[in-house]
Protein backbone atom coordinates (compact mmCIF):
# COMPACT_ATOMS: atom_id res chain seq x y z
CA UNK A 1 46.68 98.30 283.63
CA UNK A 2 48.88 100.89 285.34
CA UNK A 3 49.77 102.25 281.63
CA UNK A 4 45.91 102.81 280.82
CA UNK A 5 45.21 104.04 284.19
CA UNK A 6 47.88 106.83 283.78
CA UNK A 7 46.58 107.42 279.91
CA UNK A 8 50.03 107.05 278.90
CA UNK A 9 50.89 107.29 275.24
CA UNK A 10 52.74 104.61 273.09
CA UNK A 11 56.50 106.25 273.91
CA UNK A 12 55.68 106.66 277.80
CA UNK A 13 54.09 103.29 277.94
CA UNK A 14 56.89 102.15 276.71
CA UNK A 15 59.43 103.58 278.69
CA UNK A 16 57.37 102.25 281.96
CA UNK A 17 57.71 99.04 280.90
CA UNK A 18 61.19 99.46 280.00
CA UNK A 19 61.65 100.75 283.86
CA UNK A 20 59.89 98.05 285.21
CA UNK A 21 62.05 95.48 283.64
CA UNK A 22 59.34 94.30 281.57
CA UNK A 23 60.57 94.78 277.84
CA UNK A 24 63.95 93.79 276.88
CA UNK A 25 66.56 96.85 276.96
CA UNK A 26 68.54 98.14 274.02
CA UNK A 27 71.91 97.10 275.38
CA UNK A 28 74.26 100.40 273.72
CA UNK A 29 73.41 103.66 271.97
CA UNK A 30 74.31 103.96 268.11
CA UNK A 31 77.18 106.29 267.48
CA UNK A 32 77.60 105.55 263.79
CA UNK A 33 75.87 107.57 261.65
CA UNK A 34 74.78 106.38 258.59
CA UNK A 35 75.80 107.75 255.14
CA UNK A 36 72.15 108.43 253.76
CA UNK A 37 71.94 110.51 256.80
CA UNK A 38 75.69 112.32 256.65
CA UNK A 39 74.74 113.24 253.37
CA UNK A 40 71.33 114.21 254.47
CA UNK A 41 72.75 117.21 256.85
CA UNK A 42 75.93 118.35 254.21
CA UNK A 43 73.29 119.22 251.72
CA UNK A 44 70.94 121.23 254.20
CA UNK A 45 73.27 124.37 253.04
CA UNK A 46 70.88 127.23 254.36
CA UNK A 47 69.87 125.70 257.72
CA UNK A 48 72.19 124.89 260.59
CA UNK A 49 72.29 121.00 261.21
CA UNK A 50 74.24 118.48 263.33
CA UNK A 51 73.55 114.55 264.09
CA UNK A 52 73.57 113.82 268.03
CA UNK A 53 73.41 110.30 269.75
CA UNK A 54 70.14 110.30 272.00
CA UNK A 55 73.13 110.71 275.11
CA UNK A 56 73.72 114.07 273.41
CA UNK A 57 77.00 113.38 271.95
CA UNK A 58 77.66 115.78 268.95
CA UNK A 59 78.89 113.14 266.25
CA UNK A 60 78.16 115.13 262.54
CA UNK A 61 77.43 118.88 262.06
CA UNK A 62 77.00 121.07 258.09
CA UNK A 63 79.16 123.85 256.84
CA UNK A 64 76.04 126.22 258.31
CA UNK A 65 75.95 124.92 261.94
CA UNK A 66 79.90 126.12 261.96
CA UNK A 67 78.90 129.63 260.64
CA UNK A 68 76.09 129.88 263.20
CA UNK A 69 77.96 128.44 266.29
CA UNK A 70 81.30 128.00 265.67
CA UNK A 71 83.43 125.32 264.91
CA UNK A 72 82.42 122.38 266.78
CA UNK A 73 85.50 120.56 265.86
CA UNK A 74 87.97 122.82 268.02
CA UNK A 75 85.03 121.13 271.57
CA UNK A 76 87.37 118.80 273.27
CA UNK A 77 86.49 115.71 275.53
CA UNK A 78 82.81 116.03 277.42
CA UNK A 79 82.33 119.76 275.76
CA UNK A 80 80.85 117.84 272.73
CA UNK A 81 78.18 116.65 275.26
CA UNK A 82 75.19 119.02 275.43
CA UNK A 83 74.00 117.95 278.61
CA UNK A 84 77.16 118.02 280.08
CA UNK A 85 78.00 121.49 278.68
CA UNK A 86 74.79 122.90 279.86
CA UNK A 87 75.00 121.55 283.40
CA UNK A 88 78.76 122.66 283.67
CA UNK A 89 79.86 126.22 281.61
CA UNK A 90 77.60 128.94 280.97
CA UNK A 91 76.71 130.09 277.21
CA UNK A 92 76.26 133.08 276.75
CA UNK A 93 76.02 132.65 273.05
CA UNK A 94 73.02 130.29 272.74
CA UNK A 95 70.17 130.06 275.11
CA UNK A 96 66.54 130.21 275.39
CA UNK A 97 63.94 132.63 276.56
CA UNK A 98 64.58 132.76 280.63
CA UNK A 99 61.21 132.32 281.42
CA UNK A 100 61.64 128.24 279.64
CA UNK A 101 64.79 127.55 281.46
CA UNK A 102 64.01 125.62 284.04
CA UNK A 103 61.93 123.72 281.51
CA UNK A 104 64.64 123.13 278.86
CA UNK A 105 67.11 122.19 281.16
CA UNK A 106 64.41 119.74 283.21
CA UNK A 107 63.75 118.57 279.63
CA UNK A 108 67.26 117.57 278.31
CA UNK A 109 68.07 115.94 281.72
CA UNK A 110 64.63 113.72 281.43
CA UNK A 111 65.58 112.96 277.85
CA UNK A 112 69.05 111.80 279.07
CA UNK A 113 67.19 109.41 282.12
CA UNK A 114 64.88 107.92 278.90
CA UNK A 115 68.36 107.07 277.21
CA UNK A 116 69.34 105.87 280.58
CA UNK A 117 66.23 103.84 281.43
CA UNK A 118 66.70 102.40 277.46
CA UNK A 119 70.30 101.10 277.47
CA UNK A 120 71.40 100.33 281.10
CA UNK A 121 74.42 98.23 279.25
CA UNK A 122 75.51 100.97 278.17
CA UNK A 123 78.96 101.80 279.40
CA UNK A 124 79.80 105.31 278.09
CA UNK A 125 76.48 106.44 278.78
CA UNK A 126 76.73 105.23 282.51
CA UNK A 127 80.87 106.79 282.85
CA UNK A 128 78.80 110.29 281.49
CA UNK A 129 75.80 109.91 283.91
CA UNK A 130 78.43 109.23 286.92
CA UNK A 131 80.44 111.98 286.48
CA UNK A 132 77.52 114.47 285.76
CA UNK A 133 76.49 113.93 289.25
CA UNK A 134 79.96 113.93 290.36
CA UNK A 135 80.52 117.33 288.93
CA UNK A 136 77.02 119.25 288.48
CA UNK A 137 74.79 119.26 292.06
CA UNK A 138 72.58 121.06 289.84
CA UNK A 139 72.28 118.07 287.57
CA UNK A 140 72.18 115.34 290.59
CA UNK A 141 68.68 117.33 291.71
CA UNK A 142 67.09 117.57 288.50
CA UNK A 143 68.18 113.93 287.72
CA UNK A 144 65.83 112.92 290.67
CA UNK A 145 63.12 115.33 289.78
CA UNK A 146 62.92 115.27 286.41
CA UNK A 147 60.16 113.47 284.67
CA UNK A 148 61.69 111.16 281.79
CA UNK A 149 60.62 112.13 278.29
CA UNK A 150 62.13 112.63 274.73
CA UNK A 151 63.30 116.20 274.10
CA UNK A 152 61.36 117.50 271.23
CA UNK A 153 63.20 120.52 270.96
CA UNK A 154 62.87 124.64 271.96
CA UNK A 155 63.05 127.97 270.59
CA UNK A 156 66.93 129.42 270.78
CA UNK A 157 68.38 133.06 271.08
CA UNK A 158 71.75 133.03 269.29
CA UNK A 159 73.98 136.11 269.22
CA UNK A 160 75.81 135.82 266.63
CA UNK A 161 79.16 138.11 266.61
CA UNK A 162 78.62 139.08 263.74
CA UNK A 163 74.99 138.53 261.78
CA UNK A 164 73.67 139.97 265.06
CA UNK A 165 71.04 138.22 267.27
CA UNK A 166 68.35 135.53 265.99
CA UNK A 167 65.51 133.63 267.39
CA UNK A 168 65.34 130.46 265.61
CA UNK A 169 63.47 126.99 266.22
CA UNK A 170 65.59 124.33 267.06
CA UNK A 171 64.04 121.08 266.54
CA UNK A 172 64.58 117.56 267.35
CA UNK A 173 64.00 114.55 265.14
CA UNK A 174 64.54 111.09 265.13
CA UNK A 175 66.26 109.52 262.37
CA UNK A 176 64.51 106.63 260.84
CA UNK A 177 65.27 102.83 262.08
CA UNK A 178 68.03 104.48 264.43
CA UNK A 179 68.13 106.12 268.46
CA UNK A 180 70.41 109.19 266.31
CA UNK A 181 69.23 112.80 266.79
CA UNK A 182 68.67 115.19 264.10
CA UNK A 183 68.67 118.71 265.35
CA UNK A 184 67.49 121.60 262.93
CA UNK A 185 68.13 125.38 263.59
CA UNK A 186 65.27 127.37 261.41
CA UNK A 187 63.75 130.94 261.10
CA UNK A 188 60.29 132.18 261.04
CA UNK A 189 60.20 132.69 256.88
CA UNK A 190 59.64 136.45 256.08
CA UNK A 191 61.72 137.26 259.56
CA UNK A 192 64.95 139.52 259.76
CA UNK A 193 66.23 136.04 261.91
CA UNK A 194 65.50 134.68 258.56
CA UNK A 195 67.70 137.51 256.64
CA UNK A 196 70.41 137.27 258.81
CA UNK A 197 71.09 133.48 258.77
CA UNK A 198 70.56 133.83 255.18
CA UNK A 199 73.50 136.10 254.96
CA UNK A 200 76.02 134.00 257.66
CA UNK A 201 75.24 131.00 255.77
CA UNK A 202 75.77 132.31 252.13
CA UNK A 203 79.09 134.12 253.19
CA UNK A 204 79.61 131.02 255.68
């Protein structure tokens, strides 16, 4: 009754119930990634891809995510995390236009709380949760205010040391029959962002 009264849709009823200890819990977050879906992001050559576990764990990335942002296999312990990056380093590198920040960051915290709400047995999940608040104050207030929801993605500004600067849309999907992220970095077609990652993916 509360769910129609609030005109929730099917994920937020969901996760309601799910809060109120009314559907059974996940228990742990997948960290596997499956081969259809490794072999899905090696052969997206022109656009930047990378697999994340819905705790934002970086798990799989393609040959044109390392020319765009580096290689992600030199990120050591929690720096693989994107929440816990963004709550505890500045990027100057990647960000997104300043007048969304406070939404993006609001956004990837909330998604984190749905992953939190989802899989309360999960014990990596609650070690990263515990010392985000231990470390970020920043984090610990937008964990309370926050509202939970799935991330669905945002425009990014990426300057790139060499190809320059690039707006590209950075989207979020779920991977079929699985809680795995699949996050897409594309240009507007017909764009110079489009030219330029063109060229750092072909000489990439």
């Amino acid at each position: 009754a509360l769910s129609r009264a609030l005109r929730l849709d099917r994920d937020d009823s969901a996760l309601l119930h799910r809060a109120a200890g009314l559907a059974p819990a996940t228990g742990s977050l997948t960290r596997v990634v499956p081969a259809g879906l490794e072999r899905m992001v090696t052969r997206m050559r022109e656009w930047p891809a990378a697999v994340y576990s819905a705790d934002w764990w970086l798990l799989r990335w393609n040959a044109a995510w390392t020319a765009l942002l580096g290689d992600s296999a030199e990120l050591r312990g929690r720096a693989r995390n994107v929440v816990w990056f963004e709550m505890t380093q500045p990027n100057p590198g990647v960000w997104v236009d300043p007048a969304e920040d406070q939404t993006y960051r609001d956004a990837i915290v909330g998604d984190l709380r749905v992953a939190y709400l989802e899989n309360p047995g999960d014990a990596e999940l609650a070690d990263l949760v515990t010392a985000l608040h231990e470390t970020s104050p920043e984090f610990a207030e937008r964990w309370t205010a926050a509202r939970p929801a799935r991330y669905r993605g945002m425009r990014k500004h990426i300057d790139h040391p060499d190809a320059g600067p690039m707006v590209l849309d950075g989207d979020v999907l779920q991977a079929p029959g699985s809680d795995l992220r699949l996050v897409v970095y594309s240009p507007a077609p017909g764009t110079p962002d489009a030219t330029r990652l063109a060229r750092l993916t072909t000489s990439g």
